[in-house]
PDB file of N, CA and C in Angstrom:
ATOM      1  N   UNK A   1      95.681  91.617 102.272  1.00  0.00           N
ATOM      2  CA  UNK A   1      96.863  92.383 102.584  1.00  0.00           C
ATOM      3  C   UNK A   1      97.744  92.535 101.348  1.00  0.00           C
ATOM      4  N   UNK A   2      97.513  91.780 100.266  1.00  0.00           N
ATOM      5  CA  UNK A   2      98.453  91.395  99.727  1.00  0.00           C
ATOM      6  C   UNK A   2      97.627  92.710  98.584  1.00  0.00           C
ATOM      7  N   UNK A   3      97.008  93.128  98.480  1.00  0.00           N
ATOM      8  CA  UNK A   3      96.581  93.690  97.425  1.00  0.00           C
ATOM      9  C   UNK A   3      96.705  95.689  98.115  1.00  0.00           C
ATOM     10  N   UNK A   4      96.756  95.521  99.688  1.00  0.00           N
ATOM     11  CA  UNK A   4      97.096  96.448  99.576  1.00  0.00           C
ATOM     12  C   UNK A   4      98.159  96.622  99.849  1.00  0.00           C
ATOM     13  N   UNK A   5      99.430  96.291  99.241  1.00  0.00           N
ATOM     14  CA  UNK A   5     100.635  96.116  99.337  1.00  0.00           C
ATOM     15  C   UNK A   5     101.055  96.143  97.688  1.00  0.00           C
ATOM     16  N   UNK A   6     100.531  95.681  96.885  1.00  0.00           N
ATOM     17  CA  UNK A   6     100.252  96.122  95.602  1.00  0.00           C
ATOM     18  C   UNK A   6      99.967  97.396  95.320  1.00  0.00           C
ATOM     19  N   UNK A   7      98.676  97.710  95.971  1.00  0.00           N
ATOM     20  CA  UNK A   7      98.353  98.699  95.559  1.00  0.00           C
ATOM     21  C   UNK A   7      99.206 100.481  96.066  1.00  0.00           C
ATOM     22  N   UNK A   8      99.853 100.076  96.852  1.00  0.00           N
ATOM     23  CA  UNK A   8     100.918 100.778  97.866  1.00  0.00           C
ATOM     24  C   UNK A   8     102.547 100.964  96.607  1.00  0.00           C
ATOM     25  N   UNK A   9     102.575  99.656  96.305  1.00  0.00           N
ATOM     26  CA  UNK A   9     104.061  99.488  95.430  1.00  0.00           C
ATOM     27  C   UNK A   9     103.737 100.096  93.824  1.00  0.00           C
ATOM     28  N   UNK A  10     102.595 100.215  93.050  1.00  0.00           N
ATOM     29  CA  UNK A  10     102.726 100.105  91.941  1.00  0.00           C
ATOM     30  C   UNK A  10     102.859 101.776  91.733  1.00  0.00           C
ATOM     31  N   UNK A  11     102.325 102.380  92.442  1.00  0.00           N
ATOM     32  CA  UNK A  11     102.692 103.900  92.240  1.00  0.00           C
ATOM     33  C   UNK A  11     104.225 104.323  92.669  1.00  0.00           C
ATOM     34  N   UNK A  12     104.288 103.768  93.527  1.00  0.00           N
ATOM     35  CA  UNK A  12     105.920 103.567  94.209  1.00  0.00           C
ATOM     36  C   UNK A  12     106.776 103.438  92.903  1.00  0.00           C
ATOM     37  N   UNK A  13     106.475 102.279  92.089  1.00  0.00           N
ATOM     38  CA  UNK A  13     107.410 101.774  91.245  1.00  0.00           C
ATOM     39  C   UNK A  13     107.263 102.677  89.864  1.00  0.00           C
ATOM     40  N   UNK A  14     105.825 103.234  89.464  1.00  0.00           N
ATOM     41  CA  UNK A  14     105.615 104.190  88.373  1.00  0.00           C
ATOM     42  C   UNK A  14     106.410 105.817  88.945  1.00  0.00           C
ATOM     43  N   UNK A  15     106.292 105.785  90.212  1.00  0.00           N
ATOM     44  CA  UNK A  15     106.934 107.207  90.492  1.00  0.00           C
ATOM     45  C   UNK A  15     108.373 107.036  90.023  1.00  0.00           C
ATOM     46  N   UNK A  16     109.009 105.797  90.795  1.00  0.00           N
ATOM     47  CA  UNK A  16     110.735 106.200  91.057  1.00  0.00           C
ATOM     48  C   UNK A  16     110.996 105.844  89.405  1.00  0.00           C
ATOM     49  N   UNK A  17     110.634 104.615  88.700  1.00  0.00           N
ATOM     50  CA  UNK A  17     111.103 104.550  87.440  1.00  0.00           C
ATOM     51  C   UNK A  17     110.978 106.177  86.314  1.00  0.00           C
ATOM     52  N   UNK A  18     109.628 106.817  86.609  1.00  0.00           N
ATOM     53  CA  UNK A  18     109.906 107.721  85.714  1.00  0.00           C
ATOM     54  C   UNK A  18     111.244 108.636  86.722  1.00  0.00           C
ATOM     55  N   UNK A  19     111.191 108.880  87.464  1.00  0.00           N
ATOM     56  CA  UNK A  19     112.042 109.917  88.309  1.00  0.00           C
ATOM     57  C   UNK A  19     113.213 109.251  87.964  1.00  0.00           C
ATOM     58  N   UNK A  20     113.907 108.105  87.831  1.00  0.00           N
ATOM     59  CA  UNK A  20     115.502 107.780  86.886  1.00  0.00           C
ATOM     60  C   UNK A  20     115.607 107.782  85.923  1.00  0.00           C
ATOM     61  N   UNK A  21     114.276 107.866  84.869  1.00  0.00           N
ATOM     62  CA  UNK A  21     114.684 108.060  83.511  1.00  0.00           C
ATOM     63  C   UNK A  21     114.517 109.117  83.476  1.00  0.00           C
ATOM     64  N   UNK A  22     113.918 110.356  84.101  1.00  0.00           N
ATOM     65  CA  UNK A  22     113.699 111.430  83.503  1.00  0.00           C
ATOM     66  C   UNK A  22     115.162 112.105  84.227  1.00  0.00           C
ATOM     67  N   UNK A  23     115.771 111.490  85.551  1.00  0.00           N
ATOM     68  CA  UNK A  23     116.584 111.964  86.170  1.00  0.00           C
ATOM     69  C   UNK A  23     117.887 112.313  85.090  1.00  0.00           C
ATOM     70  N   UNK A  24     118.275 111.035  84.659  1.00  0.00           N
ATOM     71  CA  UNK A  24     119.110 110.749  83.366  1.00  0.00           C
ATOM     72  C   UNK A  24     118.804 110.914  82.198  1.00  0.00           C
ATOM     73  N   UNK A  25     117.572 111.455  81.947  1.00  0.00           N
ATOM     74  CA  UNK A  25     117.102 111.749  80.547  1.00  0.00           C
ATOM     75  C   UNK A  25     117.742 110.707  79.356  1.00  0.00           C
ATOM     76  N   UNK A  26     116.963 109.483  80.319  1.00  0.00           N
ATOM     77  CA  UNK A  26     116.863 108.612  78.965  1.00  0.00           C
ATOM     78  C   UNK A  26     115.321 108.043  78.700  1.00  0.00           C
ATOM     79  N   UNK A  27     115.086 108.847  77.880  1.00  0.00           N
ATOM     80  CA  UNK A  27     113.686 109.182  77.149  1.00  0.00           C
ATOM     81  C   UNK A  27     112.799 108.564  76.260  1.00  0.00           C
ATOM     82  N   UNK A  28     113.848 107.703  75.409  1.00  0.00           N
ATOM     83  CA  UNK A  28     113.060 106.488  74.489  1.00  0.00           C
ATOM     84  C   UNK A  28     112.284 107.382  73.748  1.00  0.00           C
ATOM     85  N   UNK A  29     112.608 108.826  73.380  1.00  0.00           N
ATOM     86  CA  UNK A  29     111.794 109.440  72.324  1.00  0.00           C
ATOM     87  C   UNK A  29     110.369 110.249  73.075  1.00  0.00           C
ATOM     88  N   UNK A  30     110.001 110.329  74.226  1.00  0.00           N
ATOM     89  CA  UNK A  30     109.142 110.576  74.986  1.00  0.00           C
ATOM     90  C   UNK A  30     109.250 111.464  75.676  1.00  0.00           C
ATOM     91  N   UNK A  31     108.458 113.147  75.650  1.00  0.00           N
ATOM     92  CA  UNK A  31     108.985 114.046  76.211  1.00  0.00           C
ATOM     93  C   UNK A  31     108.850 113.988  78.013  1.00  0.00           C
ATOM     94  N   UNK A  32     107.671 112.854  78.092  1.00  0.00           N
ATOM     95  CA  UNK A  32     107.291 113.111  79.397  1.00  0.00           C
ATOM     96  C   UNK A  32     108.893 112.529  80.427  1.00  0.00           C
ATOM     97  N   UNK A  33     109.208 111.489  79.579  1.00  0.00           N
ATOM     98  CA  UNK A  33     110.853 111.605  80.471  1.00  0.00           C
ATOM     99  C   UNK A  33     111.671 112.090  80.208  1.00  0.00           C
ATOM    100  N   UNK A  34     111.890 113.224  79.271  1.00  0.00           N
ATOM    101  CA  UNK A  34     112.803 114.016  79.059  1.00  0.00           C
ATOM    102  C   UNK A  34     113.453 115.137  80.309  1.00  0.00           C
ATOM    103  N   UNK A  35     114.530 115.555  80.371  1.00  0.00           N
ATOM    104  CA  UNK A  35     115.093 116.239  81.702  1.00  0.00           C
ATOM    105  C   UNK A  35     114.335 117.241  81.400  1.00  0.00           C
ATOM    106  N   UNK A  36     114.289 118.036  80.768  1.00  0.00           N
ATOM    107  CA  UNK A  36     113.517 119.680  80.636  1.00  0.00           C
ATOM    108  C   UNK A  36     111.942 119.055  80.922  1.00  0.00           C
ATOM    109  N   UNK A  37     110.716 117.915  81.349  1.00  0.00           N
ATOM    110  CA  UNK A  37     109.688 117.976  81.748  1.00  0.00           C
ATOM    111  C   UNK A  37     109.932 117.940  83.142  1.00  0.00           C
ATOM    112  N   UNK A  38     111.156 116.774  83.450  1.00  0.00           N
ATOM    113  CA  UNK A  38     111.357 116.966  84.925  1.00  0.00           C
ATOM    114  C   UNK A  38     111.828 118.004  85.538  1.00  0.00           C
ATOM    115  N   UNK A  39     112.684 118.970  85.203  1.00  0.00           N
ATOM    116  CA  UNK A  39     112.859 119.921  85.702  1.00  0.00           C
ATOM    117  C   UNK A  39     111.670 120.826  85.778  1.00  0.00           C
ATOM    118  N   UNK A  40     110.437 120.947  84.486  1.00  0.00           N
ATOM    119  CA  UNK A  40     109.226 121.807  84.804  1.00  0.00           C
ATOM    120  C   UNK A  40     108.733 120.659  86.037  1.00  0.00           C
ATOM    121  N   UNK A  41     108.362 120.035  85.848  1.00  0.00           N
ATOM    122  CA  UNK A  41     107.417 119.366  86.999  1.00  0.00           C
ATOM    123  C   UNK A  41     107.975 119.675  88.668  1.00  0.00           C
ATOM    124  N   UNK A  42     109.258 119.630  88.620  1.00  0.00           N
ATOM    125  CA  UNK A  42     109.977 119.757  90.326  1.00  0.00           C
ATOM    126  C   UNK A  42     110.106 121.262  90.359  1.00  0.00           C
ATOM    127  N   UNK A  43     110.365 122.186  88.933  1.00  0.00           N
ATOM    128  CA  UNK A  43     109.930 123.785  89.910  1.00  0.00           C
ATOM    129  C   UNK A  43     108.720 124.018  89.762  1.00  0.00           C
ATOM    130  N   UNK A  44     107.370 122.878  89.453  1.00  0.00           N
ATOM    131  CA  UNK A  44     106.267 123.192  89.320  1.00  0.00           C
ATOM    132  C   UNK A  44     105.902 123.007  91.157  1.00  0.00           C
ATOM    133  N   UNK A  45     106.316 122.493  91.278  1.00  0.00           N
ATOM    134  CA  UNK A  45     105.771 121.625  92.550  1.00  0.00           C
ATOM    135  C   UNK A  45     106.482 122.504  94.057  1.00  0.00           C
ATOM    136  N   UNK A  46     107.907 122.558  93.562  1.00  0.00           N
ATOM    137  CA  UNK A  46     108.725 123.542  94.538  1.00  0.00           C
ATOM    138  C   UNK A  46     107.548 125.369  94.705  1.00  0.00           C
ATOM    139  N   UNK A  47     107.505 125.643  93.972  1.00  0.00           N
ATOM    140  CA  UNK A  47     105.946 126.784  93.369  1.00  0.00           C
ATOM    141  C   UNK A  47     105.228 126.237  94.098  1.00  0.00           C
ATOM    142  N   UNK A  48     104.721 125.638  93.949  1.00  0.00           N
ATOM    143  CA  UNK A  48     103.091 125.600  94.615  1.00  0.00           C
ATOM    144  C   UNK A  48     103.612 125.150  96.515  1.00  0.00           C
ATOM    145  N   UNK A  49     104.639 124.550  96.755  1.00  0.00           N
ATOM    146  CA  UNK A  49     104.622 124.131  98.162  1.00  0.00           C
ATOM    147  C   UNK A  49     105.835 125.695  98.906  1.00  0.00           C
ATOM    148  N   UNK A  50     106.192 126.132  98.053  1.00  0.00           N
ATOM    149  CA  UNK A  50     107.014 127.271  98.539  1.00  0.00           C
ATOM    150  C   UNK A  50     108.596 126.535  99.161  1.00  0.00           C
ATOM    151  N   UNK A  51     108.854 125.486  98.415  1.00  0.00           N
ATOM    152  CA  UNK A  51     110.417 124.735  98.831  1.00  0.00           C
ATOM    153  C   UNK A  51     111.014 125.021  97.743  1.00  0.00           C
ATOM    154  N   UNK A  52     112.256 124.780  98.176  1.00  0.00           N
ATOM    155  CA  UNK A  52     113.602 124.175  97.050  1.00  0.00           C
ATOM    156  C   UNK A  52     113.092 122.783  96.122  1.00  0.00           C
ATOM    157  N   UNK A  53     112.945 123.563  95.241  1.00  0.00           N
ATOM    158  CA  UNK A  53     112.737 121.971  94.210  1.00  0.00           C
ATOM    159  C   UNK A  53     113.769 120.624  94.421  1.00  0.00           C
ATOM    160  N   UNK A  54     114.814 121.013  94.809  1.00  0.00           N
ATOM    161  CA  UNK A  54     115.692 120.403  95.123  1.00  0.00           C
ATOM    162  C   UNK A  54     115.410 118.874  96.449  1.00  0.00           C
ATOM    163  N   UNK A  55     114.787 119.762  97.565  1.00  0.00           N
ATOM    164  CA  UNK A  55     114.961 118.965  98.738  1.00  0.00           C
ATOM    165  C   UNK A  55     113.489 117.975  98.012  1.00  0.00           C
ATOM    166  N   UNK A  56     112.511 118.036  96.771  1.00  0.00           N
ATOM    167  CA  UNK A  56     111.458 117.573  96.726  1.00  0.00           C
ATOM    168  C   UNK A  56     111.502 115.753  96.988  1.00  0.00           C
ATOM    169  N   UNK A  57     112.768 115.468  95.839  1.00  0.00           N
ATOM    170  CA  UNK A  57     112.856 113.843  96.021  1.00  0.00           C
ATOM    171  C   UNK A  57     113.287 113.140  97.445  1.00  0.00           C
ATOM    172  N   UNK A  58     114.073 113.856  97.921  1.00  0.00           N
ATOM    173  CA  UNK A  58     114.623 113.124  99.119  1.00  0.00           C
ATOM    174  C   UNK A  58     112.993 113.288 100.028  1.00  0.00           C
ATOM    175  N   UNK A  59     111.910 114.481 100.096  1.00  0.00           N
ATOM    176  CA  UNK A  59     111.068 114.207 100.939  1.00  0.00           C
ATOM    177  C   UNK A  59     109.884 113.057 100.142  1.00  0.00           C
ATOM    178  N   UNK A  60     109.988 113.147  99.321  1.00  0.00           N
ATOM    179  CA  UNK A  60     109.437 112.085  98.785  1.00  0.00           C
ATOM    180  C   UNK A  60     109.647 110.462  99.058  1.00  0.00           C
ATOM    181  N   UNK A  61     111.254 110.577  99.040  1.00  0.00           N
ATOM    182  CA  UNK A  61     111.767 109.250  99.594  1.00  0.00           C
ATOM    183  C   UNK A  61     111.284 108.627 101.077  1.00  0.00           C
ATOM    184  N   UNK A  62     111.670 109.885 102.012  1.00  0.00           N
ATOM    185  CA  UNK A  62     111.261 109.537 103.401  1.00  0.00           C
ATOM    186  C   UNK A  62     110.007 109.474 103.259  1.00  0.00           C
ATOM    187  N   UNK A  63     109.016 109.544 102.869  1.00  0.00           N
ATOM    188  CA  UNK A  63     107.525 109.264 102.746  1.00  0.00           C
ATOM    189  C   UNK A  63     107.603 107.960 102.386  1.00  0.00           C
ATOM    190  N   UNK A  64     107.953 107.803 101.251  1.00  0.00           N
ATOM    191  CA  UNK A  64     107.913 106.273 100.914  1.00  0.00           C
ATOM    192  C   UNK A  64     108.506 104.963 101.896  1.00  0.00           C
ATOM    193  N   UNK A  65     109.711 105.523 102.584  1.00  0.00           N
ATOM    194  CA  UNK A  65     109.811 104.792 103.401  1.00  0.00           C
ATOM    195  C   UNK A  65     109.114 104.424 104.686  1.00  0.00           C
ATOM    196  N   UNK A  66     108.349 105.501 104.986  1.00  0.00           N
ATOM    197  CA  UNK A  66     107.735 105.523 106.159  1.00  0.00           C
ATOM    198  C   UNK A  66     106.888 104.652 105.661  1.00  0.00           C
ATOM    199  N   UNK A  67     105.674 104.971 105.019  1.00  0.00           N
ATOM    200  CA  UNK A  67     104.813 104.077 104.687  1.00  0.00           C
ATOM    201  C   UNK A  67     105.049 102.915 104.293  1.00  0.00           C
ATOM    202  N   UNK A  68     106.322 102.353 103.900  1.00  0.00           N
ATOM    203  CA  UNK A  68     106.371 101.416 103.849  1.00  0.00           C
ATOM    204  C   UNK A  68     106.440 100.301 105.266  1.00  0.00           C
ATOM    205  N   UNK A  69     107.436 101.259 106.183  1.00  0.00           N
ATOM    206  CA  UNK A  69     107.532 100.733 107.712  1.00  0.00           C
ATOM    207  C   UNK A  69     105.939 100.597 108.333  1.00  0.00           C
ATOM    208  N   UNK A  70     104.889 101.529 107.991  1.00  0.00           N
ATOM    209  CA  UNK A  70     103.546 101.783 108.221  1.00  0.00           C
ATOM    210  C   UNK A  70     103.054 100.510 108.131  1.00  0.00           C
ATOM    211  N   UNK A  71     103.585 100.104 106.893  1.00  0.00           N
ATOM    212  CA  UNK A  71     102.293  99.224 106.277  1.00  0.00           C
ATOM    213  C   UNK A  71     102.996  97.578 106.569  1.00  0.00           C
ATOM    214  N   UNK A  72     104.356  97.385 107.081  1.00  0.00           N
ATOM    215  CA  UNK A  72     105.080  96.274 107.684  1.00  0.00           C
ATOM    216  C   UNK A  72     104.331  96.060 109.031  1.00  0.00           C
ATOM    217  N   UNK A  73     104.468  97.098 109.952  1.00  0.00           N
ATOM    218  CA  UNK A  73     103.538  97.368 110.809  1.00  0.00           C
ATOM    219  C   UNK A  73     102.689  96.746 110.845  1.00  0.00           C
ATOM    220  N   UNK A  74     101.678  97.091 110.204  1.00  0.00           N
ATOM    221  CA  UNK A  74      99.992  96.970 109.973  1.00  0.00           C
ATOM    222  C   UNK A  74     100.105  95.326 109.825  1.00  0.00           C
ATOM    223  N   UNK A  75     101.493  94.637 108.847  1.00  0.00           N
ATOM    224  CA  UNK A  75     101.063  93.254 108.533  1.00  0.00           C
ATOM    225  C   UNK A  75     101.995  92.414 109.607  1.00  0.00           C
ATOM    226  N   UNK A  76     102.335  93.350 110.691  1.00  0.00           N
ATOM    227  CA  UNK A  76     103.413  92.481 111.554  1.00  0.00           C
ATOM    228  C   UNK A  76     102.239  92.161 112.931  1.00  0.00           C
ATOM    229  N   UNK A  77     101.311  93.390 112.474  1.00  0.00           N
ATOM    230  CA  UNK A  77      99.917  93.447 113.625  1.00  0.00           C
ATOM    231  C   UNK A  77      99.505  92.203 113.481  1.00  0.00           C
ATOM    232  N   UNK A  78      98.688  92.234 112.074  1.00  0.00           N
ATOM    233  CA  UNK A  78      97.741  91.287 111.745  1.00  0.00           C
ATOM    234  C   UNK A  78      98.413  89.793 111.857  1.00  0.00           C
ATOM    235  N   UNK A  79      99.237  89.460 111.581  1.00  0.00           N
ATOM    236  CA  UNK A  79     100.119  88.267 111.586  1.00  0.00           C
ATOM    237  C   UNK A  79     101.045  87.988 113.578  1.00  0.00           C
ATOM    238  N   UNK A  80     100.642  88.824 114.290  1.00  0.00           N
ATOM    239  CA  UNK A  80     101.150  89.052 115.236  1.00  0.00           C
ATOM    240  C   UNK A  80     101.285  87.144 115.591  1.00  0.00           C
ATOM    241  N   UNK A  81     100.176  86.343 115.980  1.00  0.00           N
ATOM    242  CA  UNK A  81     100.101  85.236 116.983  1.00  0.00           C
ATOM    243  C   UNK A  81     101.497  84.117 115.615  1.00  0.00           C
ATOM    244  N   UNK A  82     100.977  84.043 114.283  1.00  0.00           N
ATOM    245  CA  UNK A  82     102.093  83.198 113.674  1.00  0.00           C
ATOM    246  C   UNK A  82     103.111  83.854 114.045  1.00  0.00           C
ATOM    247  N   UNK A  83     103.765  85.018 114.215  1.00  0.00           N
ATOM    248  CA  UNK A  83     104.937  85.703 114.374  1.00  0.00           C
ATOM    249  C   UNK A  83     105.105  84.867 115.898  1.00  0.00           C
ATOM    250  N   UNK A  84     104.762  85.075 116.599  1.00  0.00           N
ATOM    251  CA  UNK A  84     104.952  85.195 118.226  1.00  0.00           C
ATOM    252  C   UNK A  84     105.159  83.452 118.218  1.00  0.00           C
ATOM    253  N   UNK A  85     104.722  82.667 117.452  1.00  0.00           N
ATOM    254  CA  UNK A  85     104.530  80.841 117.366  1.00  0.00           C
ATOM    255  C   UNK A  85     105.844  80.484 116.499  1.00  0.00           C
ATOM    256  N   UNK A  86     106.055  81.688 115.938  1.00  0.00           N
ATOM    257  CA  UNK A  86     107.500  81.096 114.970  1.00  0.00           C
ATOM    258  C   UNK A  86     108.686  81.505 115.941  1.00  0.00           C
ATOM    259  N   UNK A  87     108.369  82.566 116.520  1.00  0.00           N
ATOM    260  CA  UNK A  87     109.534  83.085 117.698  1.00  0.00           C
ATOM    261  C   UNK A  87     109.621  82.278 118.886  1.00  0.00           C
ATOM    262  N   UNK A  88     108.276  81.462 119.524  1.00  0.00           N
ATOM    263  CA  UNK A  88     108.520  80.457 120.561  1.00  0.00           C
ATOM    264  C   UNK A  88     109.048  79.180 119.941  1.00  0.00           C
ATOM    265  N   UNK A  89     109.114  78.763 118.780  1.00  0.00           N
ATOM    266  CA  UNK A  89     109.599  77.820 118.105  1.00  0.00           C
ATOM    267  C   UNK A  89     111.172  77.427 118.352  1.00  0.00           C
ATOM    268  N   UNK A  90     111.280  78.609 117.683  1.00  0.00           N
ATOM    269  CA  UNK A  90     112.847  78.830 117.172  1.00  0.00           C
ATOM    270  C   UNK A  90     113.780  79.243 118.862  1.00  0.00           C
ATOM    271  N   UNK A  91     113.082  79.531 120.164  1.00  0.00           N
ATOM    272  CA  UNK A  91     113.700  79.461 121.082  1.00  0.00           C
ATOM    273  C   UNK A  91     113.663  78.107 121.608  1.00  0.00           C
ATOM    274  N   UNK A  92     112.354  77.219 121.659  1.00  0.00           N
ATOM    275  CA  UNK A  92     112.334  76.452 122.097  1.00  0.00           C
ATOM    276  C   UNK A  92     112.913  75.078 120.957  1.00  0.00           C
ATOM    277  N   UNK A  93     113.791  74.886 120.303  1.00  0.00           N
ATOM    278  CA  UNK A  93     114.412  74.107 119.115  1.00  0.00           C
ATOM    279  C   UNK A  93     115.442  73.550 120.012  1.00  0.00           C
ATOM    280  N   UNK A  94     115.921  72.163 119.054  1.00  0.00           N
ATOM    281  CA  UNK A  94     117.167  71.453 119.989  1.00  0.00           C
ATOM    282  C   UNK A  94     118.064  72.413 120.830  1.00  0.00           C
ATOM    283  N   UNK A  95     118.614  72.033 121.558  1.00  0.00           N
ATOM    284  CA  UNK A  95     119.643  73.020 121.972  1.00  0.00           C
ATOM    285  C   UNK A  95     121.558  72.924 121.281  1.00  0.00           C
ATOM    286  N   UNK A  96     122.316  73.950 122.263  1.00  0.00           N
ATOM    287  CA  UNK A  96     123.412  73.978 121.018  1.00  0.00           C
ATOM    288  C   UNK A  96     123.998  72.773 121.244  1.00  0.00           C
ATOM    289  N   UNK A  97     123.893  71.741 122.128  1.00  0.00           N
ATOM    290  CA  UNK A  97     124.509  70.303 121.787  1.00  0.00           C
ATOM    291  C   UNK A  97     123.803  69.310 120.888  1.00  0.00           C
ATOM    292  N   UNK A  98     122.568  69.428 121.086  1.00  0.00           N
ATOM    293  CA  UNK A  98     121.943  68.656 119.966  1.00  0.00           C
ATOM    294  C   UNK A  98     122.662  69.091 118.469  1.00  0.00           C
ATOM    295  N   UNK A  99     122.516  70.429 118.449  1.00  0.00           N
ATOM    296  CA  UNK A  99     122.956  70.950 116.750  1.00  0.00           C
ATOM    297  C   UNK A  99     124.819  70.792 116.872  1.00  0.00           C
ATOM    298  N   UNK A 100     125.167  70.644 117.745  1.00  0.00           N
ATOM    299  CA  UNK A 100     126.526  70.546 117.059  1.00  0.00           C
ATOM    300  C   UNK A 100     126.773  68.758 116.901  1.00  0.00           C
ATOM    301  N   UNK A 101     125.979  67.623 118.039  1.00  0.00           N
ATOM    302  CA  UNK A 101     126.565  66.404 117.662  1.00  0.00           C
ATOM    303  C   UNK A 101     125.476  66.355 115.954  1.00  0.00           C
ATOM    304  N   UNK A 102     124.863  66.728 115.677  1.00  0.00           N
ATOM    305  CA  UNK A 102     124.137  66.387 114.446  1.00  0.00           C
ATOM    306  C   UNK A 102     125.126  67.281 113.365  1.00  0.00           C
ATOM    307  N   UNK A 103     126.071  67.941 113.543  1.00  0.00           N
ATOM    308  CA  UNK A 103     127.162  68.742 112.521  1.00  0.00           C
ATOM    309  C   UNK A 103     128.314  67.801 112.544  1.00  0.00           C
ATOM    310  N   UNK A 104     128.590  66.710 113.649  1.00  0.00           N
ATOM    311  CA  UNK A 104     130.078  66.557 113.790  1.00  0.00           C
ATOM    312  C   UNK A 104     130.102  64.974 113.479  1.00  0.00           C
ATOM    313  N   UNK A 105     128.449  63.984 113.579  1.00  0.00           N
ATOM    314  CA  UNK A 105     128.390  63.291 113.085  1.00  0.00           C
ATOM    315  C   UNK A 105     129.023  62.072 112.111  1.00  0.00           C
ATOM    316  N   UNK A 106     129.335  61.322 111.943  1.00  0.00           N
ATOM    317  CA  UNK A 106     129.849  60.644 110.836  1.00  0.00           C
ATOM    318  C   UNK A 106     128.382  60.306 109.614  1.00  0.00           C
ATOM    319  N   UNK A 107     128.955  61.103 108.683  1.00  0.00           N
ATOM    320  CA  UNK A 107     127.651  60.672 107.272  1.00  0.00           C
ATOM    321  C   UNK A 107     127.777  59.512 107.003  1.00  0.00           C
ATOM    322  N   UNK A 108     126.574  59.218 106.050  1.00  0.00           N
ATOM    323  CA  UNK A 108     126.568  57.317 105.848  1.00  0.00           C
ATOM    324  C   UNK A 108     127.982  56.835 105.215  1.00  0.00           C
ATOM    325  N   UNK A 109     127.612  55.501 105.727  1.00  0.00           N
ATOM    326  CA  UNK A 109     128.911  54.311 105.448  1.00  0.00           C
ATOM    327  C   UNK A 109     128.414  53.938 104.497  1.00  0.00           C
ATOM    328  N   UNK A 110     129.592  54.738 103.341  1.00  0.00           N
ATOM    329  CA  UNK A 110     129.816  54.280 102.179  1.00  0.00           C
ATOM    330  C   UNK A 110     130.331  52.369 101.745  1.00  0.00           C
ATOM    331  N   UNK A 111     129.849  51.758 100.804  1.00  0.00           N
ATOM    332  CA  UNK A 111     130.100  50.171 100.706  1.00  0.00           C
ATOM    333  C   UNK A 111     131.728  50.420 100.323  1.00  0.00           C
ATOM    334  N   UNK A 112     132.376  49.383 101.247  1.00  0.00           N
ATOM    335  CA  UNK A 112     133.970  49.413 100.734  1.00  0.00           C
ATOM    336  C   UNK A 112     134.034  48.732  99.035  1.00  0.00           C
ATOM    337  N   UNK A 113     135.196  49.041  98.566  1.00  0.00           N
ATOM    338  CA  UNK A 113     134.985  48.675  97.112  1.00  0.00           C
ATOM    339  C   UNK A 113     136.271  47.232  97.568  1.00  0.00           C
TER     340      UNK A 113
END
């Protein structure tokens, strides 16, 4: 799971990092993040899908998020019975008098000097 969760994030993280440097055109000398490639690339793309170059990142975003909820999903499936054993746990734990005399307690007896 863990690798496809990797493999899910690292394009994630190569997309949005170039998309803020090129957003801000800070370039490090490199045309590919320069604002004038990003601007060709988003009316390249607005062209070929027939949109506003504009609305491109925000649908990009909601994609990313989805799939990300997708793929929480997928590992909330697979992990379902530890999930469901940590949730009968945590109902079935002292109750609220146990946890408050263990808060109100007296801590150890310090040696008188």
């Amino acid at each position: 799971m863990r690798y496809i969760f990797a493999f899910w994030a690292a394009p994630m993280a190569i997309f949005w990092g170039w998309f803020y440097l090129s957003a801000n055109d800070i370039n490090f000398g490199y045309t590919m993040l320069s604002r004038q490639m990003h601007d060709f690339f988003f009316q390249l793309y607005g062209q070929m899908l027939g949109i506003d170059p504009v609305t491109i990142p925000d649908m990009v975003a909601k994609a990313c998020v989805f799939d990300g909820f997708l793929l929480i999903a997928l590992w909330a499936f697979r992990r379902r019975r530890e999930i469901t054993g940590w949730v009968s746990r945590r109902w079935a734990g002292p109750g609220p008098f146990d946890r408050m005399r263990g808060a109100i307690e007296a801590g150890p007896k310090l040696p008188a000097e």
